[in-house]
C-alpha atoms as a PDB file:
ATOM      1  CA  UNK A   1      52.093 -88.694 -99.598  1.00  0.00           C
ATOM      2  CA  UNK A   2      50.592 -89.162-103.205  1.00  0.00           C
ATOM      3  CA  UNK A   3      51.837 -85.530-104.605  1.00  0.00           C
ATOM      4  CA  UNK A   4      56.051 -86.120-102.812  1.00  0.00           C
ATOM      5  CA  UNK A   5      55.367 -90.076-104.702  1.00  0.00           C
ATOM      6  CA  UNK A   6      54.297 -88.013-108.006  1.00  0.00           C
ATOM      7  CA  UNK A   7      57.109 -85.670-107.432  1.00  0.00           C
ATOM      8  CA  UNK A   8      59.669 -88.314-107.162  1.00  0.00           C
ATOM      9  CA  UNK A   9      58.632 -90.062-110.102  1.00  0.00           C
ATOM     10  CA  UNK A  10      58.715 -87.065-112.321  1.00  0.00           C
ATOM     11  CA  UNK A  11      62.034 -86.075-111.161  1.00  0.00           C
ATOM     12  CA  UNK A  12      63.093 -89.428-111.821  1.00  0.00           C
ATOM     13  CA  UNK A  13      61.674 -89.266-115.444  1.00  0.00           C
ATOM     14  CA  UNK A  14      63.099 -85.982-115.955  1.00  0.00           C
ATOM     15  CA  UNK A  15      66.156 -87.273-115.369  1.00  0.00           C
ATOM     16  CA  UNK A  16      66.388 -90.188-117.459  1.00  0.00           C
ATOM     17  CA  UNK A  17      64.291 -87.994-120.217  1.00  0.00           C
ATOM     18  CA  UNK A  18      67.790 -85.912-119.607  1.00  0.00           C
ATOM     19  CA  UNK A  19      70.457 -88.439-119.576  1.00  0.00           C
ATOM     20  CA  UNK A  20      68.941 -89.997-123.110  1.00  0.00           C
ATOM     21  CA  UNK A  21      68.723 -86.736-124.440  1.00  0.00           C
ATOM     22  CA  UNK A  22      72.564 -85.784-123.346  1.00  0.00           C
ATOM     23  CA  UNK A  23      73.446 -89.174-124.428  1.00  0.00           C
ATOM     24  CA  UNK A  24      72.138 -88.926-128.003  1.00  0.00           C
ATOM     25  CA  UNK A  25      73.623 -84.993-128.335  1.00  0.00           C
ATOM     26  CA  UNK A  26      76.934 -86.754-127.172  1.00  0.00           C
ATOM     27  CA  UNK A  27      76.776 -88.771-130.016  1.00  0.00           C
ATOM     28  CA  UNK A  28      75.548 -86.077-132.349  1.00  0.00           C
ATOM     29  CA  UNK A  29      78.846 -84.177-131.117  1.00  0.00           C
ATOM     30  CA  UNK A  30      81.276 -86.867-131.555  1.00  0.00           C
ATOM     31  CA  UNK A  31      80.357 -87.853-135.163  1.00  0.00           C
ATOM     32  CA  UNK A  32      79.993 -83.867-135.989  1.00  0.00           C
ATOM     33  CA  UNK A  33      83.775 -84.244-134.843  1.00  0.00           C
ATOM     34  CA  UNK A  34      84.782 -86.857-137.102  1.00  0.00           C
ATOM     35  CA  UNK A  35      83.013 -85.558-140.180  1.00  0.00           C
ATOM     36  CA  UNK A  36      84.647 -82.426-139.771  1.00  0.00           C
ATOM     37  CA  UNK A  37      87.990 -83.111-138.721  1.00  0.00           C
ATOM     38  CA  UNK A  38      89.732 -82.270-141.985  1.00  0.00           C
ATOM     39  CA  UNK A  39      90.693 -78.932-140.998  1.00  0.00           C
ATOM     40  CA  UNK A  40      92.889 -80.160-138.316  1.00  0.00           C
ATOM     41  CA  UNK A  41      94.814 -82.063-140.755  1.00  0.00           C
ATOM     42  CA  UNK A  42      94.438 -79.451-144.164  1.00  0.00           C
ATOM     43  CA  UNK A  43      95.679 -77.137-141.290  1.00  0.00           C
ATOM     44  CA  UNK A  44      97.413 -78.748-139.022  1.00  0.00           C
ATOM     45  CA  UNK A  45      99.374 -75.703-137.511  1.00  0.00           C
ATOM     46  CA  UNK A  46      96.038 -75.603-135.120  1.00  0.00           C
ATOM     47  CA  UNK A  47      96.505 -78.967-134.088  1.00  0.00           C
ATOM     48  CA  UNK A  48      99.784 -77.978-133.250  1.00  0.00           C
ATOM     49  CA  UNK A  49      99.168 -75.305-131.112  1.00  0.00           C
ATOM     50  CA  UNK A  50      96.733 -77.400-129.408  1.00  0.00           C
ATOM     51  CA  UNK A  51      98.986 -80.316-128.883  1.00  0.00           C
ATOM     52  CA  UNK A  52     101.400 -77.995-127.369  1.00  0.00           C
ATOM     53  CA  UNK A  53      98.945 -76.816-124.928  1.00  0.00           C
ATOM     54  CA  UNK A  54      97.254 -80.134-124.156  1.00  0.00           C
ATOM     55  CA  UNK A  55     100.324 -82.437-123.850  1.00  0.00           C
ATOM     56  CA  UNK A  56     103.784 -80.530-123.797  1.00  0.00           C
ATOM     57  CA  UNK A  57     102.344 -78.548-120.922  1.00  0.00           C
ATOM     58  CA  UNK A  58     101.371 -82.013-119.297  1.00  0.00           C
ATOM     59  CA  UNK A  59     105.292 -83.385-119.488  1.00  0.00           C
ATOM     60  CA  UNK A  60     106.090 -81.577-115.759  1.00  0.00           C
ATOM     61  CA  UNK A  61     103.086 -83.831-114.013  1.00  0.00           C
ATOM     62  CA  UNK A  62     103.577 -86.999-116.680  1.00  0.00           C
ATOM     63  CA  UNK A  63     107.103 -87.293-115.594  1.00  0.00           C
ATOM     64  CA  UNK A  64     107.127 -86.247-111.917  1.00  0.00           C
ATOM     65  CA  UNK A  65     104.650 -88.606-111.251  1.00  0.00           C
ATOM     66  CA  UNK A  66     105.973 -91.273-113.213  1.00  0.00           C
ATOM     67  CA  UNK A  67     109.056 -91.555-111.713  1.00  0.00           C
ATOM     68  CA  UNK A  68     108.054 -91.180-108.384  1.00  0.00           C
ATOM     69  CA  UNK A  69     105.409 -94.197-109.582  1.00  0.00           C
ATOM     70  CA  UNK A  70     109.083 -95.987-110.623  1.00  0.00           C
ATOM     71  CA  UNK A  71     110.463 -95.309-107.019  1.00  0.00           C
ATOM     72  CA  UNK A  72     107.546 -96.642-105.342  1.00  0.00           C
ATOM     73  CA  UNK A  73     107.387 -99.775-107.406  1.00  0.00           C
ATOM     74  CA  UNK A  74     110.965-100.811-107.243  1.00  0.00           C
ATOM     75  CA  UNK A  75     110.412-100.545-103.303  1.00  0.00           C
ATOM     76  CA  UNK A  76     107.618-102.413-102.974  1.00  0.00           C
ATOM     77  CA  UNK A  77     108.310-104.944-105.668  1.00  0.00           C
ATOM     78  CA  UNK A  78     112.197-105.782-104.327  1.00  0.00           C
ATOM     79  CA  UNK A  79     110.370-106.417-100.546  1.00  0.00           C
ATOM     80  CA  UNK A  80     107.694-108.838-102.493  1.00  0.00           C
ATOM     81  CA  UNK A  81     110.468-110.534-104.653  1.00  0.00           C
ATOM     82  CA  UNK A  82     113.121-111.052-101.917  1.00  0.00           C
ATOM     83  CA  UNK A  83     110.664-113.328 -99.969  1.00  0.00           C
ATOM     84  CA  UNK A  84     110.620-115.931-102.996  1.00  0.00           C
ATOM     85  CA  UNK A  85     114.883-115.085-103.627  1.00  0.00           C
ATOM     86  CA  UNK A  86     113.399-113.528-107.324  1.00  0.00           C
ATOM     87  CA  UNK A  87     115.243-109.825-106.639  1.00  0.00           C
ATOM     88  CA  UNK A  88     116.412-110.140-110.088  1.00  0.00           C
ATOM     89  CA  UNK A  89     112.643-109.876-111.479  1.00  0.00           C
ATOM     90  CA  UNK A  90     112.298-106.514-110.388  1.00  0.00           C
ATOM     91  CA  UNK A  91     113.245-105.062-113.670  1.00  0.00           C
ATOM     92  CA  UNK A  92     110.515-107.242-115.357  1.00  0.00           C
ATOM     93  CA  UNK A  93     108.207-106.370-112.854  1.00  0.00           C
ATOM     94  CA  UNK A  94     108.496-102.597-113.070  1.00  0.00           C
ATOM     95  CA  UNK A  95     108.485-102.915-116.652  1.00  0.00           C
ATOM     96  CA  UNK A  96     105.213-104.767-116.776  1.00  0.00           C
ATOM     97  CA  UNK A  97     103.195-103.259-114.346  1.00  0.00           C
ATOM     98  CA  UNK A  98     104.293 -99.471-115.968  1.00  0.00           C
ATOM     99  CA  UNK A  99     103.629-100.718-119.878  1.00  0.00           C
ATOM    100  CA  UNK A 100     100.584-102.512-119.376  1.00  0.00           C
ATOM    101  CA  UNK A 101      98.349-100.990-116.596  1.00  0.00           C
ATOM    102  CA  UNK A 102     100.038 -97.793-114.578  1.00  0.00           C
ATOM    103  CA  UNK A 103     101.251 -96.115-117.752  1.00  0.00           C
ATOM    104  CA  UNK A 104      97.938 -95.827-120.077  1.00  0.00           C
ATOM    105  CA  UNK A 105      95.840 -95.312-117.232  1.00  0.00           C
ATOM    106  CA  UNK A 106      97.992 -93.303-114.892  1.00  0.00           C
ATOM    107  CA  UNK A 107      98.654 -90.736-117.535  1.00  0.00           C
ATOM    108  CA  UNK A 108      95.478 -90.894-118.484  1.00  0.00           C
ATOM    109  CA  UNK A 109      93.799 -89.804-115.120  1.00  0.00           C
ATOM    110  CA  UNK A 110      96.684 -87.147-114.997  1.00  0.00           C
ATOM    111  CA  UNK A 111      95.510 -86.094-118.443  1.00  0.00           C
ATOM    112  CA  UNK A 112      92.297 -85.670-117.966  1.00  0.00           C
ATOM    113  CA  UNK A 113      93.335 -83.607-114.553  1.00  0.00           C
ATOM    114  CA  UNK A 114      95.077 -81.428-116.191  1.00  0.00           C
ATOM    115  CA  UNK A 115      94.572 -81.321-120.075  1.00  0.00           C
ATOM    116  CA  UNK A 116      90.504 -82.430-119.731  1.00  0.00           C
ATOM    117  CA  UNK A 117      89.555 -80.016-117.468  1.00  0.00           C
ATOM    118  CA  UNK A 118      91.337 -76.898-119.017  1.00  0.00           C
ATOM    119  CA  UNK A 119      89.907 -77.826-122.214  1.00  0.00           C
ATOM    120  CA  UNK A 120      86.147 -77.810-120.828  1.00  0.00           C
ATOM    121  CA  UNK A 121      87.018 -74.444-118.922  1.00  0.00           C
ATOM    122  CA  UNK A 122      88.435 -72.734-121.964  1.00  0.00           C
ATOM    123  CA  UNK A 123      85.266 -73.866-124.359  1.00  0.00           C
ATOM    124  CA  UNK A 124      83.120 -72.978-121.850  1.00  0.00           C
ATOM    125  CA  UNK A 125      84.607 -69.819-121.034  1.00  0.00           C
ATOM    126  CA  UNK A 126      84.458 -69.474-124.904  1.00  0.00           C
ATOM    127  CA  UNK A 127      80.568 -70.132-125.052  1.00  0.00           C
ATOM    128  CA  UNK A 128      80.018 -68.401-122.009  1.00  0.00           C
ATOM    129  CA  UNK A 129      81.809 -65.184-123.725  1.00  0.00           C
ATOM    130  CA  UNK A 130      79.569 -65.397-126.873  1.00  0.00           C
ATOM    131  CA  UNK A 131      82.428 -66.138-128.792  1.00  0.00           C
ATOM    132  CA  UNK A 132      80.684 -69.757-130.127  1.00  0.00           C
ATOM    133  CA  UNK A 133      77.842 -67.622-131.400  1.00  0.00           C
ATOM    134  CA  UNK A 134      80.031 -64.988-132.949  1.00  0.00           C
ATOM    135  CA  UNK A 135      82.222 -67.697-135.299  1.00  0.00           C
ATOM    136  CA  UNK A 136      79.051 -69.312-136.394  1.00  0.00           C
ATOM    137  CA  UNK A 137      77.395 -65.340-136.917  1.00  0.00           C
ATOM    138  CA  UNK A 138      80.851 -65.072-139.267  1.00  0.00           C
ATOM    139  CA  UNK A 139      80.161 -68.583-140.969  1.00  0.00           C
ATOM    140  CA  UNK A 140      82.920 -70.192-139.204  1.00  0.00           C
ATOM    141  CA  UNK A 141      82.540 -73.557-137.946  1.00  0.00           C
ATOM    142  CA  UNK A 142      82.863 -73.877-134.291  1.00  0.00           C
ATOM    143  CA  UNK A 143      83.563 -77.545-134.764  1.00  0.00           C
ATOM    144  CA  UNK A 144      85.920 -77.200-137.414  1.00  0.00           C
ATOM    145  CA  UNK A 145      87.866 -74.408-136.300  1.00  0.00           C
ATOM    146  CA  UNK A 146      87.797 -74.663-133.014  1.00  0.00           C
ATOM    147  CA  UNK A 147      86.426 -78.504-131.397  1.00  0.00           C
ATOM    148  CA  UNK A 148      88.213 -80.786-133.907  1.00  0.00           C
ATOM    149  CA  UNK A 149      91.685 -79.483-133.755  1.00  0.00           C
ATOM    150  CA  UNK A 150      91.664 -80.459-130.078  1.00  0.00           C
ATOM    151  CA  UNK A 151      90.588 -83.671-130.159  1.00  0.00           C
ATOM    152  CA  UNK A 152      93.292 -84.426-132.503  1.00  0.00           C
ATOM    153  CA  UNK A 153      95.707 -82.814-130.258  1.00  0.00           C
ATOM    154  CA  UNK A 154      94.715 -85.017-127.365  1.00  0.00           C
ATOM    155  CA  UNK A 155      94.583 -88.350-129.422  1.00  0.00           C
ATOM    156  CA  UNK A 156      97.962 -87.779-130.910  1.00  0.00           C
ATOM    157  CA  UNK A 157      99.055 -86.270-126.978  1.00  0.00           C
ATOM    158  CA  UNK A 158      97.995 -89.156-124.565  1.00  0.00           C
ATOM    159  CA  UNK A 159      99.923 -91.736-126.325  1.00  0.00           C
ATOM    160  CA  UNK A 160     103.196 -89.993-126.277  1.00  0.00           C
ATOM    161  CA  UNK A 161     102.745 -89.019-122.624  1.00  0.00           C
ATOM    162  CA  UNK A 162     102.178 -92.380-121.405  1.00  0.00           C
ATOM    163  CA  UNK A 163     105.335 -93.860-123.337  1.00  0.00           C
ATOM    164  CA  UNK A 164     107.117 -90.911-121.695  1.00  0.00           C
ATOM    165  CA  UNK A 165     105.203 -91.728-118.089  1.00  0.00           C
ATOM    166  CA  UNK A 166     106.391 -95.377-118.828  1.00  0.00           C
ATOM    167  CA  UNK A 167     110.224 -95.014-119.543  1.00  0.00           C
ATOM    168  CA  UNK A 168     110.747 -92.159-116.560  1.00  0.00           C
ATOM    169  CA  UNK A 169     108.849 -95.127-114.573  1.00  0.00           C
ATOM    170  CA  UNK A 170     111.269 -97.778-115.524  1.00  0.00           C
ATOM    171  CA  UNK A 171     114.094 -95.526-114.708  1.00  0.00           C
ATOM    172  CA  UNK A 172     112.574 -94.639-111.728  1.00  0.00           C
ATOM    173  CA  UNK A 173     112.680 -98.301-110.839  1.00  0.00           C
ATOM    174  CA  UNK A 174     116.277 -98.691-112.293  1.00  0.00           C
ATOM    175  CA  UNK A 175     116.838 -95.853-109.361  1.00  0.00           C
ATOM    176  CA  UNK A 176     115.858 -97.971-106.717  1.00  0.00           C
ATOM    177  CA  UNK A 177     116.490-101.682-107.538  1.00  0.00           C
ATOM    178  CA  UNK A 178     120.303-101.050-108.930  1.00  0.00           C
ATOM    179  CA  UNK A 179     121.579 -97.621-107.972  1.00  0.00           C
ATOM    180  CA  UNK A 180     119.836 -97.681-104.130  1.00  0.00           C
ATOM    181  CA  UNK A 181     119.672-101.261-103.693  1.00  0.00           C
ATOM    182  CA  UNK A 182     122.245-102.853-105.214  1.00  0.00           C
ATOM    183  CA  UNK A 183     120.004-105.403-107.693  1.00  0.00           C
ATOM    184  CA  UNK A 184     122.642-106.846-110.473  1.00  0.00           C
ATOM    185  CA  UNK A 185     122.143-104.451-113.521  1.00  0.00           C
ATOM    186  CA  UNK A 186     122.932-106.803-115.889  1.00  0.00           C
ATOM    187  CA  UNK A 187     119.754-109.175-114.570  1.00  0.00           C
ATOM    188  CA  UNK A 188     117.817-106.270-114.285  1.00  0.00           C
ATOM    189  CA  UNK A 189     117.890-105.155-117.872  1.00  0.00           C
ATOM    190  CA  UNK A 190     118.073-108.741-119.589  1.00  0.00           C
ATOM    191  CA  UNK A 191     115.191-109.863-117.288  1.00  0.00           C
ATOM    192  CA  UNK A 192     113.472-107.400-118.626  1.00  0.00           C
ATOM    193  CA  UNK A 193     113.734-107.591-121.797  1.00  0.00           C
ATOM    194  CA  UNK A 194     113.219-110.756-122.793  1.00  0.00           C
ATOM    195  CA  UNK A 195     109.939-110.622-120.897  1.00  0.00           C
ATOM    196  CA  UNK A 196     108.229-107.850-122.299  1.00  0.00           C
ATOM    197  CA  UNK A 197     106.859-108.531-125.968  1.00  0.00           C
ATOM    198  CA  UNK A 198     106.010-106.183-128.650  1.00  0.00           C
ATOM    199  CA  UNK A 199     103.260-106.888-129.375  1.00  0.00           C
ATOM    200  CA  UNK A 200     101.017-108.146-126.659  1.00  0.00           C
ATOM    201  CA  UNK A 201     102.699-105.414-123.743  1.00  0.00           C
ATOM    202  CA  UNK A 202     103.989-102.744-125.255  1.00  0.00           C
ATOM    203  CA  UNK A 203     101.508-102.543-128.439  1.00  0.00           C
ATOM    204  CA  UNK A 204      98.624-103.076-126.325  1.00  0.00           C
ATOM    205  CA  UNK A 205      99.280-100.700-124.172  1.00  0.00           C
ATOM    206  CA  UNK A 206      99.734 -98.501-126.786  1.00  0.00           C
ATOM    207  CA  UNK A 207      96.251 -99.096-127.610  1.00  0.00           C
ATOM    208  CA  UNK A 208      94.945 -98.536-124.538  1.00  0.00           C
ATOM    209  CA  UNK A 209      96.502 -94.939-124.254  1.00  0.00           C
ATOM    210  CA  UNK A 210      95.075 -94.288-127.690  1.00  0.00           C
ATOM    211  CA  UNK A 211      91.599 -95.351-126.265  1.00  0.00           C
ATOM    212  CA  UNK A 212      92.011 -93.060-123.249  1.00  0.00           C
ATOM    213  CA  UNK A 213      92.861 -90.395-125.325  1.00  0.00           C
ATOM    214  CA  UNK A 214      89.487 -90.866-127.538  1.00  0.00           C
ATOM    215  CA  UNK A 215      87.671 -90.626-124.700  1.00  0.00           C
ATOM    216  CA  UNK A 216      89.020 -87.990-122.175  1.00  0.00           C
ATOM    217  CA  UNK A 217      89.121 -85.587-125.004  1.00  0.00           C
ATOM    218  CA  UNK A 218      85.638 -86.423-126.564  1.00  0.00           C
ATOM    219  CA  UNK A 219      84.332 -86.262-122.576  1.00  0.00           C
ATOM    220  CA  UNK A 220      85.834 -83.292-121.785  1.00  0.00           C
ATOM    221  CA  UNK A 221      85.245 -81.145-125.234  1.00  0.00           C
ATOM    222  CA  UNK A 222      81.755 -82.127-124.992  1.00  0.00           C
ATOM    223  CA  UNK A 223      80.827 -80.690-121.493  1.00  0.00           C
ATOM    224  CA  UNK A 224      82.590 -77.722-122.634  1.00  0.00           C
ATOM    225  CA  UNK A 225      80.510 -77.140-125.614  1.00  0.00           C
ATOM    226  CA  UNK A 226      77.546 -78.211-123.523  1.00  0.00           C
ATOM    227  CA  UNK A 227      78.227 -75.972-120.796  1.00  0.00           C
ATOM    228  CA  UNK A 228      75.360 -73.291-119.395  1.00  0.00           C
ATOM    229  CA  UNK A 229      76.959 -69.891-120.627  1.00  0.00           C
ATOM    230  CA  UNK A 230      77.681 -68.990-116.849  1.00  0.00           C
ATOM    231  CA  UNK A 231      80.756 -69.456-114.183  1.00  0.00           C
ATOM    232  CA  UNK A 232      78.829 -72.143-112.404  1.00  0.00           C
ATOM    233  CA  UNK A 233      77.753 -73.723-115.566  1.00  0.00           C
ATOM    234  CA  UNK A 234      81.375 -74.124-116.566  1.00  0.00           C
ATOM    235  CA  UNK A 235      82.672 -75.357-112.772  1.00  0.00           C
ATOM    236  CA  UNK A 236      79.826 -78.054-112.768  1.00  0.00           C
ATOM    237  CA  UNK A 237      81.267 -78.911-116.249  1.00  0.00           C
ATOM    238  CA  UNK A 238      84.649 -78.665-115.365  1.00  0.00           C
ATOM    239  CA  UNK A 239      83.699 -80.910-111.948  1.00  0.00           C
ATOM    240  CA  UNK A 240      82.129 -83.354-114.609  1.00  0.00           C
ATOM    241  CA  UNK A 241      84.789 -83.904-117.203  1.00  0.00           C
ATOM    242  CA  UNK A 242      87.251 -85.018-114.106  1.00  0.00           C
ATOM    243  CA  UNK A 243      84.820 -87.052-112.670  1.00  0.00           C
ATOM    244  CA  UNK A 244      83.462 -88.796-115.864  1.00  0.00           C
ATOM    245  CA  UNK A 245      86.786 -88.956-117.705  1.00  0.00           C
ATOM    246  CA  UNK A 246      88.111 -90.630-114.765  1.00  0.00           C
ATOM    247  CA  UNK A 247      85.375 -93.125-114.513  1.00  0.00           C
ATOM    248  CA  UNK A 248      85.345 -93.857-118.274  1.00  0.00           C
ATOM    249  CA  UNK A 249      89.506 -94.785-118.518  1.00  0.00           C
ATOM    250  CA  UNK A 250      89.086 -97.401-115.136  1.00  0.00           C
ATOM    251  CA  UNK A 251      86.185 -98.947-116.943  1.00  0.00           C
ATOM    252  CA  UNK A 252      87.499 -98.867-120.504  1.00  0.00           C
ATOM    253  CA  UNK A 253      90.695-100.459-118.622  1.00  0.00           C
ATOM    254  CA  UNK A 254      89.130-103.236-117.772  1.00  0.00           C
ATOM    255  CA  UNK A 255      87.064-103.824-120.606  1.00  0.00           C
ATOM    256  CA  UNK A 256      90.207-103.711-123.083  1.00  0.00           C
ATOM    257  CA  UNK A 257      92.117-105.819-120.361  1.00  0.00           C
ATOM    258  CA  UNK A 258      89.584-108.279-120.451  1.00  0.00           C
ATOM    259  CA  UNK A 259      89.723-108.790-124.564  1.00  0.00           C
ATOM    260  CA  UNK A 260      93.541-108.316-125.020  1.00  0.00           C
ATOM    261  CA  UNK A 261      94.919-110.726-122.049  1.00  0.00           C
ATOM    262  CA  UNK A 262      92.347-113.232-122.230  1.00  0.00           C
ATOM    263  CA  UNK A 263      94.008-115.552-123.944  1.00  0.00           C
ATOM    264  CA  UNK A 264      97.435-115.873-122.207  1.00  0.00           C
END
């Protein structure tokens, strides 16, 4: 009985011991990141590449899901609005629910599906490979040359791919409401615009992708570089950056929810 309770309290400290050390090498990473990040601008034909592969590559899932997002919420929103005679705030309602909530944080679950875990599977694979050790044998900075170029990528990426997720949404609504329906188009589109503002919808959800993008590509770079050099290693870390990335955008969501609609 004593030596299973001594057991379980040293796993349990060997775990935390772990997660603080993790933690702080997280940290280490990320600022490493920043401080060496002027490569990807000095040569930006890398963060090029690596937008190309991170969110062009991403469009075919962005915008088949978005729209099919669109179709479902013209549906379901005309059936909620016809009860209170409001069919004609279906356009605002698409447009709402896709520029504040479902298109930062749908795209950015797709993202980090797609772009995340391909990222941590090619570092890893890179690491795993000795190729890591051989840049830094030839006095190249991993970071520089090859870490900081795709962060970039997927900050610059995630924002463009939710406007994109966003618009394909709202015509995916148009789809339904008007063309399928038979909503008046002219109601549709005014309603809609004069209820979205700038600043406090479309800006903030700006913001929110930009977020999202920060941290699926900081998650998912990291538990590539930190990655055992073997194919489980890199599955578990794959497994990881999905699971974590995923975690971090619904509770970043509500955190930057909470701050930027408080006070309407």
């Amino acid at each position: 009985m004593l030596d299973r309770a001594m057991a379980a309290i040293s796993g349990t400290g060997h775990r935390v011991v772990n997660g603080v050390w993790r933690f702080g090498f997280a940290c280490r990473f990320f600022l490493a990141v920043l401080l060496h990040s002027g490569i990807s601008f000095r040569r930006f034909s890398l963060t090029i590449k690596e937008i190309y592969f991170s969110g062009v590559l991403s469009l075919i899932i962005i915008l088949v899901s978005g729209l099919f997002v669109g179709l479902v919420l013209g549906l379901q929103g005309y059936e909620t609005l016809q009860k209170y005679g409001s069919e004609s705030a279906l356009g605002t309602l698409v447009a709402l629910s896709l520029v504040r909530e479902l298109g930062p944080v749908m795209s950015a679950l797709l993202f980090a599906s797609r772009a995340g875990s391909a990222i941590t599977a090619e570092i890893g694979l890179m690491k795993a490979t000795e190729q890591i050790s051989a840049m830094e044998m030839m006095a190249v900075d991993p970071i520089a040359r090859v870490v900081a170029p795709r962060f970039w990528a997927g900050v610059i990426s995630m924002p463009l791919l939710a406007a994109m997720f966003s618009a394909i949404g709202v015509f995916g609504g148009y789809l339904v409401g008007v063309v399928m329906i038979g909503v008046d188009e002219g109601q549709f589109w005014s309603q809609m615009q004069s209820a979205v503002d700038f600043r406090l919808d479309v800006m903030n959800g700006v913001i929110k992708s930009c977020v999202f993008g920060v941290a699926v590509t900081a998650i998912a770079l990291f538990e590539g570089y930190d990655a055992p050099p073997t194919a489980e290693g890199v599955s578990h870390a794959t497994t990881r950056t999905v699971v974590t990335s995923s975690l971090a955008v619904l509770a970043l969501d509500f955190l930057l929810t909470a701050f930027m609609f408080r006070g309407i």
